[in-house]
Structures are given as structure tokens and as C-alpha cells.
N, C-alpha and C. Protein backbone atom coordinates (compact mmCIF):
# COMPACT_ATOMS: atom_id res chain seq x y z
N UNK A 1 101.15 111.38 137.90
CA UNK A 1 102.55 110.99 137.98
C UNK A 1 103.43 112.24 137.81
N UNK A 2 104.06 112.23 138.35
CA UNK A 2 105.16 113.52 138.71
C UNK A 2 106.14 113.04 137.73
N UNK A 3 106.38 114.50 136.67
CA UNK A 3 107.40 114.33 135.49
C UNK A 3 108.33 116.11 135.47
N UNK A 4 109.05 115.85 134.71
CA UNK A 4 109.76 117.35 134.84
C UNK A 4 108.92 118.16 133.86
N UNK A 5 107.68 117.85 133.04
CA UNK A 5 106.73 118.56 132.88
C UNK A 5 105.95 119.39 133.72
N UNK A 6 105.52 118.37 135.07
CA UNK A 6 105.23 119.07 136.22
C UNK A 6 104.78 120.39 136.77
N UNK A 7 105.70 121.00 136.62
CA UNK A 7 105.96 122.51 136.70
C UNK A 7 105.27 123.30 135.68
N UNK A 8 105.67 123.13 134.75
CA UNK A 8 104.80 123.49 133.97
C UNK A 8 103.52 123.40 133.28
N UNK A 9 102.97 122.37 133.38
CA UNK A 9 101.32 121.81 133.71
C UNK A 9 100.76 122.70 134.93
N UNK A 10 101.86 122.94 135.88
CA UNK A 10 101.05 123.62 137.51
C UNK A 10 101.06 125.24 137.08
N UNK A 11 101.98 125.91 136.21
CA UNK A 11 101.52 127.09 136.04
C UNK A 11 100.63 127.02 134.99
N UNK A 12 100.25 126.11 133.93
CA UNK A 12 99.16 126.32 132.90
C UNK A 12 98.07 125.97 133.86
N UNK A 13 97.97 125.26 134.71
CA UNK A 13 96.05 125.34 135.18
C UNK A 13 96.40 126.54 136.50
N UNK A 14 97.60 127.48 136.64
CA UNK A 14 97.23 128.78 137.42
C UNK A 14 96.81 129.56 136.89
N UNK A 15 97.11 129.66 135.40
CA UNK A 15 96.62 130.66 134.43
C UNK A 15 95.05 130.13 134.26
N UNK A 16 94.72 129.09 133.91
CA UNK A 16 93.55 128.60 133.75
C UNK A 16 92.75 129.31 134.81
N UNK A 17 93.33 129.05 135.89
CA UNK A 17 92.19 129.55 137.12
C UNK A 17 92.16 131.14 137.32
N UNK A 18 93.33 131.40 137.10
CA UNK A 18 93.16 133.47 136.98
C UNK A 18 92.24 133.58 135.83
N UNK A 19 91.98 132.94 134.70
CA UNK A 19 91.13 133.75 133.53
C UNK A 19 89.85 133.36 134.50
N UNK A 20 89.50 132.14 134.71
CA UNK A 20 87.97 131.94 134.80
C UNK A 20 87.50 133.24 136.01
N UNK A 21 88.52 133.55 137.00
CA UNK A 21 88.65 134.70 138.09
C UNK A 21 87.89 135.95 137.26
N UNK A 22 88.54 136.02 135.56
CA UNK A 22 88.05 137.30 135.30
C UNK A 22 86.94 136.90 134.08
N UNK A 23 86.37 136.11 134.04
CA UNK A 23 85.55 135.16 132.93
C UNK A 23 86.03 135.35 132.20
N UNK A 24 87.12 135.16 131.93
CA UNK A 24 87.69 134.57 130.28
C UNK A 24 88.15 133.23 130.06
N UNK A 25 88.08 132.58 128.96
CA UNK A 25 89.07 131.55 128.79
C UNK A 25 90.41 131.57 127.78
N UNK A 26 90.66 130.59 128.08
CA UNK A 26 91.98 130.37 126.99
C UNK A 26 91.94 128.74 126.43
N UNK A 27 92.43 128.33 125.83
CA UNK A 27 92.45 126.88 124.44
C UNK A 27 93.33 126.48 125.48
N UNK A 28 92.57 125.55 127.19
CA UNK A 28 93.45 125.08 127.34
C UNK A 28 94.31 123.67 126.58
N UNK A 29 93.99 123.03 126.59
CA UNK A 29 94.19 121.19 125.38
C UNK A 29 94.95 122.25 124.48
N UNK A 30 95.39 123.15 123.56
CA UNK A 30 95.79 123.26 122.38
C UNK A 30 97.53 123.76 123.07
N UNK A 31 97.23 124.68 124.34
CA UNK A 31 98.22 125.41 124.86
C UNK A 31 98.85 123.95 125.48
N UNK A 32 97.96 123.00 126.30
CA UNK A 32 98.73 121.77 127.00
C UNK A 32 99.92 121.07 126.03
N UNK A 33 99.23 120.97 124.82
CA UNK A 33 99.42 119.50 123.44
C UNK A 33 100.97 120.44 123.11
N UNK A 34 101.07 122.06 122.89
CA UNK A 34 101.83 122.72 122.61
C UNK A 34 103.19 122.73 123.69
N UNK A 35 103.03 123.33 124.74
CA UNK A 35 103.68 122.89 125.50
C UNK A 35 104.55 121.63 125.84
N UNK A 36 103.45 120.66 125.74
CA UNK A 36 104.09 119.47 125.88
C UNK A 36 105.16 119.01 125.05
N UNK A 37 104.28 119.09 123.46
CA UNK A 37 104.88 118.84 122.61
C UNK A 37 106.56 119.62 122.48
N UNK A 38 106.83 120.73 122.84
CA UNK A 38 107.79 121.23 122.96
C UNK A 38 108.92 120.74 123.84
N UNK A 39 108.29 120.53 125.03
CA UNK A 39 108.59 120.01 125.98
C UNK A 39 109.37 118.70 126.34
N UNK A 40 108.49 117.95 125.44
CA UNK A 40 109.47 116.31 125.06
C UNK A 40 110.48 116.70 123.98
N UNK A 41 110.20 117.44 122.88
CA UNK A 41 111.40 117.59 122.39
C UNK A 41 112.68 118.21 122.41
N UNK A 42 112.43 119.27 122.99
CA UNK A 42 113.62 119.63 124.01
C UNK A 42 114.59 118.20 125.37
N UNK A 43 113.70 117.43 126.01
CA UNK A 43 114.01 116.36 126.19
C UNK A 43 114.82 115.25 125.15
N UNK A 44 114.06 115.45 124.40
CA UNK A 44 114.60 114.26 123.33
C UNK A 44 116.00 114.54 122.92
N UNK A 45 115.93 115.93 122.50
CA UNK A 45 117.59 116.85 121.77
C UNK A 45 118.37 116.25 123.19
N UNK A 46 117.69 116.92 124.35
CA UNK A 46 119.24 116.47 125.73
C UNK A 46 119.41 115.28 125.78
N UNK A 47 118.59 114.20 125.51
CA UNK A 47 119.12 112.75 125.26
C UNK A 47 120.10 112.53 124.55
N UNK A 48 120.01 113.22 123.20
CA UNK A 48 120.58 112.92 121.95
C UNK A 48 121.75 113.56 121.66
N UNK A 49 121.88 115.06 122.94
CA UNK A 49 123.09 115.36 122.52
C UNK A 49 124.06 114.49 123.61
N UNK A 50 123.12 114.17 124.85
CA UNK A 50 124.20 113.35 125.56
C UNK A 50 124.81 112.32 125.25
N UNK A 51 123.92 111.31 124.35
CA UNK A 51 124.24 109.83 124.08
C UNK A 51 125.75 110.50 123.27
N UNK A 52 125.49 111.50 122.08
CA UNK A 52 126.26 111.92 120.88
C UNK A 52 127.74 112.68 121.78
N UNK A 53 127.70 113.38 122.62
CA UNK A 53 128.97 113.91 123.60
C UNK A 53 129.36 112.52 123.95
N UNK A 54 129.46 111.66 124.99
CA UNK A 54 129.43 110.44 125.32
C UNK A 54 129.94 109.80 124.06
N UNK A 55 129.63 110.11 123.61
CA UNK A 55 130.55 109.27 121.95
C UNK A 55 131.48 110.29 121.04
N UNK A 56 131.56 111.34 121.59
CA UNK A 56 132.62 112.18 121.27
C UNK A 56 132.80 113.13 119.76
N UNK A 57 131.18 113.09 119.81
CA UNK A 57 130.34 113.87 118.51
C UNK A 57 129.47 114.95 118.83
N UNK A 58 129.10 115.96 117.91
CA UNK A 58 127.85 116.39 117.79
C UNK A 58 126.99 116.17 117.27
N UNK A 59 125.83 116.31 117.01
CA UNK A 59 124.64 116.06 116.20
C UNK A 59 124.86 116.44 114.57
N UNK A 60 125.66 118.07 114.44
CA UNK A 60 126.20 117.99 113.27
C UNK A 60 126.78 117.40 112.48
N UNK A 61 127.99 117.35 113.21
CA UNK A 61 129.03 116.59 112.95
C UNK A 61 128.62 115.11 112.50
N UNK A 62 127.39 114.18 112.80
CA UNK A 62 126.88 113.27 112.88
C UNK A 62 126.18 113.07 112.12
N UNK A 63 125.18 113.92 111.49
CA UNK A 63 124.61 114.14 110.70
C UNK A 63 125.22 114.33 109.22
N UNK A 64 126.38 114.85 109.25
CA UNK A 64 127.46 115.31 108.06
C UNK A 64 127.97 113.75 107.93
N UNK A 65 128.04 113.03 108.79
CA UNK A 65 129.34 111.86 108.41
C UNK A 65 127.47 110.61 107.96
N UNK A 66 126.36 110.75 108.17
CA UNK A 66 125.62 110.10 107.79
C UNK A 66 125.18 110.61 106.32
N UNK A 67 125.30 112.08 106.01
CA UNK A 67 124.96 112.04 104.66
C UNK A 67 125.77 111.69 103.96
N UNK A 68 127.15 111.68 103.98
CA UNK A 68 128.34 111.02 103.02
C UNK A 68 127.89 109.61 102.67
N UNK A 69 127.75 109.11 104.28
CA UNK A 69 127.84 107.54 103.98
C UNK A 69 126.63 107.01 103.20
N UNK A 70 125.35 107.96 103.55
CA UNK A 70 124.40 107.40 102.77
C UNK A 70 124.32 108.13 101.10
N UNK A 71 125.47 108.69 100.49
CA UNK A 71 125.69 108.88 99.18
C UNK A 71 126.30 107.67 99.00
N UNK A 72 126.26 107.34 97.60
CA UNK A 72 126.40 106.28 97.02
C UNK A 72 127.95 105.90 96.47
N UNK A 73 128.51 107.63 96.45
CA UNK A 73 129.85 107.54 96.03
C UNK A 73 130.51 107.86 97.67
N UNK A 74 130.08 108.12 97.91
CA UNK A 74 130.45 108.55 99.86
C UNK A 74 131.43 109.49 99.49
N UNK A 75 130.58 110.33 98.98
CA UNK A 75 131.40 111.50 98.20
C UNK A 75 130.44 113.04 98.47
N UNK A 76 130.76 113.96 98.33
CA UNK A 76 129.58 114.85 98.18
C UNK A 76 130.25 116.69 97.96
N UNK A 77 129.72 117.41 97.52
CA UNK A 77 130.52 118.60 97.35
C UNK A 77 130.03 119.52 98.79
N UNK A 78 130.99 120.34 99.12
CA UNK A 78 130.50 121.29 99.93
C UNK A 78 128.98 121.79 100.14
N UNK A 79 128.69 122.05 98.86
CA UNK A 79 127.52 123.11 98.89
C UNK A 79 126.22 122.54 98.74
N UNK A 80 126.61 120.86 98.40
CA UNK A 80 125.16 119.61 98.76
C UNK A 80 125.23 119.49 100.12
N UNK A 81 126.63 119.21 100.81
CA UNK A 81 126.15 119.48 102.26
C UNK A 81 125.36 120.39 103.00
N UNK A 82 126.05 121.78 102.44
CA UNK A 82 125.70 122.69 103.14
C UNK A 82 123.79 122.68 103.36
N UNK A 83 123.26 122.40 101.61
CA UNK A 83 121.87 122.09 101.79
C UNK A 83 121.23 121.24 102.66
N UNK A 84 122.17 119.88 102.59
CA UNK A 84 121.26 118.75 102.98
C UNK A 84 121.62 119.17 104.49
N UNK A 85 122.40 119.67 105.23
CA UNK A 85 122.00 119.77 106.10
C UNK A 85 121.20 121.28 107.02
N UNK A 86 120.96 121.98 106.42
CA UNK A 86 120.28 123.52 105.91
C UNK A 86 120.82 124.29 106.64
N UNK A 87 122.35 124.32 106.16
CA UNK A 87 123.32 125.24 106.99
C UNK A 87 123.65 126.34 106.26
N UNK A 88 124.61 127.20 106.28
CA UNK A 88 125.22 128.20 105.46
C UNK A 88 126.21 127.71 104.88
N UNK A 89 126.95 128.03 104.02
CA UNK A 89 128.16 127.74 103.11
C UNK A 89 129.14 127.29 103.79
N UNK A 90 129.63 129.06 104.51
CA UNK A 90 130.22 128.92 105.45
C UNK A 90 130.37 128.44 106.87
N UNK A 91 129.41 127.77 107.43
CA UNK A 91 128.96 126.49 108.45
C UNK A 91 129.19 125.37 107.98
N UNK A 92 129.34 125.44 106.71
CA UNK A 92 129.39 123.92 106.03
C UNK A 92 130.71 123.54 106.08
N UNK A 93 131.82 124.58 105.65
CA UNK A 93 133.22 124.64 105.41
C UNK A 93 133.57 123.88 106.96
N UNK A 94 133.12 124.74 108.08
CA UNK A 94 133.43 124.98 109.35
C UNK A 94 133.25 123.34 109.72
N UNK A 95 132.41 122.63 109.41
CA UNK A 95 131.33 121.42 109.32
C UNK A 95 132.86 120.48 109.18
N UNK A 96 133.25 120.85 107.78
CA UNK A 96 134.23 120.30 106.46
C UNK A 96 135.32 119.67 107.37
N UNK A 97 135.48 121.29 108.18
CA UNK A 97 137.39 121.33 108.60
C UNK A 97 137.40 120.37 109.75
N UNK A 98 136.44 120.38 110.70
CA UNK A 98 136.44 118.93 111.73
C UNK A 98 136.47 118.33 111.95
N UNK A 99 135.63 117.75 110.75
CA UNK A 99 135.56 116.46 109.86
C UNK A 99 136.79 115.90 109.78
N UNK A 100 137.92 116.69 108.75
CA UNK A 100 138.95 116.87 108.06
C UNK A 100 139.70 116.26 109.27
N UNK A 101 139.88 117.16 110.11
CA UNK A 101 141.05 117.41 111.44
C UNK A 101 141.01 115.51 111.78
N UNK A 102 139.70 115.34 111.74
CA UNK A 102 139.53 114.31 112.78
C UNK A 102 139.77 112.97 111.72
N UNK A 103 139.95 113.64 110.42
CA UNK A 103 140.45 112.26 109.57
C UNK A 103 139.05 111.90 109.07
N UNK A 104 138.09 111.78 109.56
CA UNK A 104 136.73 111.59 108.79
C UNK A 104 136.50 111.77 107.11
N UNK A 105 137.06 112.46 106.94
CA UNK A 105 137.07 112.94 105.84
C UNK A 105 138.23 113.42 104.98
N UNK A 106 138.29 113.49 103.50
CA UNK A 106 139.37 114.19 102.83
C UNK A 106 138.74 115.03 102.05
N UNK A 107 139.31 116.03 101.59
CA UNK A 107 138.62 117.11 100.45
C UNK A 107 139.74 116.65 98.98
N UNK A 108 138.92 115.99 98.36
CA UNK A 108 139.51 115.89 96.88
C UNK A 108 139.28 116.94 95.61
N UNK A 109 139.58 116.81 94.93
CA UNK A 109 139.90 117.43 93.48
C UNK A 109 138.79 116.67 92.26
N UNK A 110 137.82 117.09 92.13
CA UNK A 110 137.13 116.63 91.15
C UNK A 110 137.94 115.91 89.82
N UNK A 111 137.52 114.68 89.34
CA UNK A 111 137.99 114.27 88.36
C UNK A 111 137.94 115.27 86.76
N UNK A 112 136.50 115.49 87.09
CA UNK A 112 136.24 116.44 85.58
C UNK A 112 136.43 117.72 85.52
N UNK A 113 136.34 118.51 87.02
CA UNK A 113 136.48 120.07 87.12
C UNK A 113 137.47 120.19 88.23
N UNK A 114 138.70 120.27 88.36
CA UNK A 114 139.93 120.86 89.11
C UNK A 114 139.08 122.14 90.06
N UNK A 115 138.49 122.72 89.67
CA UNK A 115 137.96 123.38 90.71
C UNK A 115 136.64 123.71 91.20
N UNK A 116 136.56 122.07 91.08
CA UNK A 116 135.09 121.78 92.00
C UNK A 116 135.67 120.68 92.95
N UNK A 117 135.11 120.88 94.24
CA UNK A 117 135.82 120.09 95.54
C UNK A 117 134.56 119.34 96.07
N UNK A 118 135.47 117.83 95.83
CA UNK A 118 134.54 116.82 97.03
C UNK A 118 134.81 116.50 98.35
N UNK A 119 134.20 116.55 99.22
CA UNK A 119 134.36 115.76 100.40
C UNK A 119 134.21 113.88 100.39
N UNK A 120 135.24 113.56 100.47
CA UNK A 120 135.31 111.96 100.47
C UNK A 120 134.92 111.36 102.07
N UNK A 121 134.06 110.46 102.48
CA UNK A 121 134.36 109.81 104.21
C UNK A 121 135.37 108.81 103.90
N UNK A 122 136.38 108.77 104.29
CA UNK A 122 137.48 107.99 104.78
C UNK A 122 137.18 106.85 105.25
N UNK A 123 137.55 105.70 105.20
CA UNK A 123 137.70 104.42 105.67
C UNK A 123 137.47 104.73 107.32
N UNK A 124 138.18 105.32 107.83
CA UNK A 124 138.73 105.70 109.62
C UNK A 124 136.78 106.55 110.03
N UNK A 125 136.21 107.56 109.23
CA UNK A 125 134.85 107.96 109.22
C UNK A 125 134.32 106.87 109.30
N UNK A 126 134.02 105.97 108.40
CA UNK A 126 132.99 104.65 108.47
C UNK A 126 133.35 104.24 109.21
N UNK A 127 134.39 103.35 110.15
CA UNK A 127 134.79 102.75 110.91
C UNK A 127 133.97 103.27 112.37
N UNK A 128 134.50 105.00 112.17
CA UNK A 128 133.73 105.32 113.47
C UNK A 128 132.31 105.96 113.24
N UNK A 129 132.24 105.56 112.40
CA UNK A 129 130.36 105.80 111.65
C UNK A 129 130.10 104.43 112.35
N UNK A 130 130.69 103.33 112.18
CA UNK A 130 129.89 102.16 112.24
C UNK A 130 129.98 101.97 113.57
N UNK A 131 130.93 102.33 114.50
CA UNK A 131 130.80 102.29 116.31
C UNK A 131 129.60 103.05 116.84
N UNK A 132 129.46 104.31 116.40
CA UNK A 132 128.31 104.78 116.49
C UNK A 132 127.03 104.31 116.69
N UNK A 133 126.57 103.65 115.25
CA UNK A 133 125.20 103.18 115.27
C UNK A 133 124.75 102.26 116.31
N UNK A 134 125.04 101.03 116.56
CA UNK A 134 124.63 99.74 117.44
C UNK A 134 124.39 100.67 118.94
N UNK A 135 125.27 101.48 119.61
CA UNK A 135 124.72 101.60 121.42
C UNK A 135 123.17 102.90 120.47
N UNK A 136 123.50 103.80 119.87
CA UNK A 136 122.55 104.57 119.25
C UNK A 136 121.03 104.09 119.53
N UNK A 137 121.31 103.10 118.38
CA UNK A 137 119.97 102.06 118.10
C UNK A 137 119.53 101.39 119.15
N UNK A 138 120.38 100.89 120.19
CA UNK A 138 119.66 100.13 121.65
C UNK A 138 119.33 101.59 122.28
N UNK A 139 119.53 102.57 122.16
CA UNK A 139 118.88 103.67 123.33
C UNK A 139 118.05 104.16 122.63
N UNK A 140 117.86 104.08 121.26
CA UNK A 140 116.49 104.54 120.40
C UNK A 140 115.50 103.40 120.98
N UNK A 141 116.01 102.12 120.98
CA UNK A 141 114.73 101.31 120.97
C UNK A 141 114.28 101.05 122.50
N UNK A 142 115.64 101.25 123.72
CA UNK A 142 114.51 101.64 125.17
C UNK A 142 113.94 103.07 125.10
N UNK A 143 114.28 103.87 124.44
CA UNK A 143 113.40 105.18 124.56
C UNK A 143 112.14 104.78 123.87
N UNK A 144 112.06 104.46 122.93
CA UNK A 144 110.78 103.80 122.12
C UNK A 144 109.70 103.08 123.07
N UNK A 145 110.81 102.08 123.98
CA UNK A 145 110.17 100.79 124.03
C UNK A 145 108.81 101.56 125.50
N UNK A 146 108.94 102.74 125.76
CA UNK A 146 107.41 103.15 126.52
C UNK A 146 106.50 102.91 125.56
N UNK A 147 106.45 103.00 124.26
CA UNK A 147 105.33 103.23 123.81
C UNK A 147 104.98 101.23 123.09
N UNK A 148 104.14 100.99 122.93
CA UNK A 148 103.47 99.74 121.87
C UNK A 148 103.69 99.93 121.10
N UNK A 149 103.96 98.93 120.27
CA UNK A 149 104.42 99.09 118.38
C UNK A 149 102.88 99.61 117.69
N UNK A 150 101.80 99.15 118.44
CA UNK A 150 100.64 100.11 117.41
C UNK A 150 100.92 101.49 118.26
N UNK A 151 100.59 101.86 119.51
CA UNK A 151 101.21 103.47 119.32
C UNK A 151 102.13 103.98 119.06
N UNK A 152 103.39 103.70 118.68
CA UNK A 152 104.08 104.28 117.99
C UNK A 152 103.34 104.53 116.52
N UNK A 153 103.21 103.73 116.07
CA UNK A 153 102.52 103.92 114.82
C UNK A 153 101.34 105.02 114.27
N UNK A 154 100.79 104.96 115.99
CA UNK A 154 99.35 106.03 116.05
C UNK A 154 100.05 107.90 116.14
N UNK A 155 101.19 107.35 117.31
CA UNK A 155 102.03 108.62 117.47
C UNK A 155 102.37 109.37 115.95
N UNK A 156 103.02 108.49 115.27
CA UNK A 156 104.12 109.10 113.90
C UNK A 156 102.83 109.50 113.04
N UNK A 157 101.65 108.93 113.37
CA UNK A 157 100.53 109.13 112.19
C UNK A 157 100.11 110.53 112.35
N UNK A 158 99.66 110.62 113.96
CA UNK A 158 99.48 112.01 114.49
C UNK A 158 100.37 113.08 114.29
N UNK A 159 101.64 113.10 114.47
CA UNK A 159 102.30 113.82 114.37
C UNK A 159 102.27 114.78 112.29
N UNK A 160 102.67 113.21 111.77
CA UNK A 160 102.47 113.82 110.13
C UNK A 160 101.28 114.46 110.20
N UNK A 161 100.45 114.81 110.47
CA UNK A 161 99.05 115.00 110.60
C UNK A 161 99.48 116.47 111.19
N UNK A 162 99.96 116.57 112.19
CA UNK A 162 100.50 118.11 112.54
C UNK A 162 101.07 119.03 111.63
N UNK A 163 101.96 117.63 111.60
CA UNK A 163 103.47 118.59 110.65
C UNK A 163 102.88 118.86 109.20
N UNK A 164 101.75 118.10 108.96
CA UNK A 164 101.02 118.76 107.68
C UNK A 164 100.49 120.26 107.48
N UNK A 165 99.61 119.98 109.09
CA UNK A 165 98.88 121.43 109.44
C UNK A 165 100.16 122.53 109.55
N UNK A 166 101.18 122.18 110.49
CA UNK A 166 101.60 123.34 110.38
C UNK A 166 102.38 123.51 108.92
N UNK A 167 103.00 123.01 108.11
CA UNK A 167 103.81 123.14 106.68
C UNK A 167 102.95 124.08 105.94
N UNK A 168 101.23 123.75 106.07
CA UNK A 168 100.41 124.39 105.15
C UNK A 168 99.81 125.81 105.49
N UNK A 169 100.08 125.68 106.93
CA UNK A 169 98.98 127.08 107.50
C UNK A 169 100.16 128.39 107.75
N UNK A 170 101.32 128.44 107.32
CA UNK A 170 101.93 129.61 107.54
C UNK A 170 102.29 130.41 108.60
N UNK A 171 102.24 131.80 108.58
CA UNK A 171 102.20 132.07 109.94
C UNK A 171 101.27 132.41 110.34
N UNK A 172 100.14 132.56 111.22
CA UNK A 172 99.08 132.19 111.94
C UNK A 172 98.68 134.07 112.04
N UNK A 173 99.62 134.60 111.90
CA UNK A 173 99.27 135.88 112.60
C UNK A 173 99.64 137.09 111.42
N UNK A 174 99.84 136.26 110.28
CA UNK A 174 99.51 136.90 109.06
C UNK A 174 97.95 136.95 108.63
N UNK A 175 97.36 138.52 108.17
CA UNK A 175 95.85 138.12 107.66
C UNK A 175 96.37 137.87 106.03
């Protein structure tokens, strides 16, 4: 079946066929699984930034108005953002002011320390937090819906299973 992988599957078995030319091989399955794997996810991000443009967001930006809401005070200081979303300080501010502009958010005055600053989500943020989710969730679940509810299951198993190997093995090309 012809996919926009394609192309690139046709130059990995040209390389395949130049080594065996000079008897060598190469890990083809490890270079395919790699590739691929890259491959859909780069796909996946252009889905996700389109659905997210189309709704008049970024992924950041999106991500920032979901960690508020999922704090409990829908509150949070600069520099928990900046972590939770593993930005710089100053990316975070930048993050802050858009937010801000767009009403999403207010920057308050700590009750106990005058100069420690929260980011509050605004009533007008949730509102358009909550337009968000529902078309989101129907294009998560036809993108899903290629796979069976047991492979999905087999997929996410495999994958932790990667994301283990790679978390633990470092960089590969360190002795």
C-alpha cells in the first residue's frame, strides 16, 4: 500500500541493495522500526498542530492552559510552568504574556508573599479550554479508530517497552 512513508522505505531497501553489492549489511528491521517510528510522529505533530491552528492555538499555548486547569487551584507560579512544561524561564514569561493578551489568564499577587506571582486561568480560558476538548477528542478517536482496542493496547505496551530501553541506555555512542 502506497503511504507518504513510501519514499522512504524505497531508499532504505536501495541502501540495502548497495551494501549486499559490497557484502556488507546493515540492521535493516531496526533502521525500518526507526524510521518509521519517526516518521508517524512527525505525522502525528502535523495533525496536531493543524487540528490546534484551526482552533486558533498552539500546542504550547495548549498545553499551558491544560496545566492550570488541571491544578487544583487553577493557579500556578511562573517557574512550575516553566518546569511542567520543560521550557526556560524566560519562554515561560513569553508563554505567560499570550496567555495574558488573550485574557486566558491573569497574573496575581500571592496572598502570603507580595512578591511571588501566580498565574490564575480565567473563567473566558476554561470556557475556551472547554471548546477545545470535544472536536480534539472525536479526531483523537478517528485517528485511533485504525487500530483495535486490543492493539492499541499492544501498541502503548510496546512502545513503554521502548521508551524504557531508550530512558535507560543513554547515549549509545558513549563507551
Amino acid at each position: 500500500m502506497e503511504s507518504s512513508f513510501t519514499p522512504t522505505e524505497e531508499l532504505l531497501n536501495c541502501r540495502v541493495t548497495q551494501q549486499k553489492e559490497l557484502n556488507k549489511s546493515l540492521p535493516y528491521q531496526e533502521i525500518l522500526l526507526t524510521r518509521l517510528s519517526m516518521h508517524v510522529q512527525g505525522k502525528l505533530l502535523e495533525n496536531r498542530n493543524n487540528m490546534l491552528r484551526a482552533q486558533g492555538i498552539n500546542e504550547t499555548l495548549f498545553m499551558a492552559l491544560m496545566i492550570l486547569d488541571t491544578k487544583e487551584s487553577r493557579s500556578i507560579q511562573p517557574s512550575e510552568l516553566s518546569a511542567a512544561l520543560g521550557s526556560s524561564r524566560t519562554n515561560a514569561t513569553r508563554i505567560a504574556d499570550e496567555l495574558e493578551k488573550q485574557g486566558w489568564i491573569e497574573r496575581k499577587e500571592s496572598h502570603n508573599d507580595r512578591r511571588c506571582l501566580h498565574l490564575h486561568l480565567t473563567d473566558k480560558g476554561t470556557d475556551f479550554l472547554n471548546s477545545l476538548l470535544p472536536p480534539q477528542h472525536d479526531c483523537l478517536i478517528k485517528l485511533w479508530s485504525a487500530l483495535e482496542q486490543e492493539e492499541q493496547k499492544q501498541l502503548e505496551k510496546l512502545m513503554r517497552k521502548l521508551l524504557a530501553r531508550l530512558d535507560n541506555i543513554g547515549d549509545c555512542f558513549k563507551k
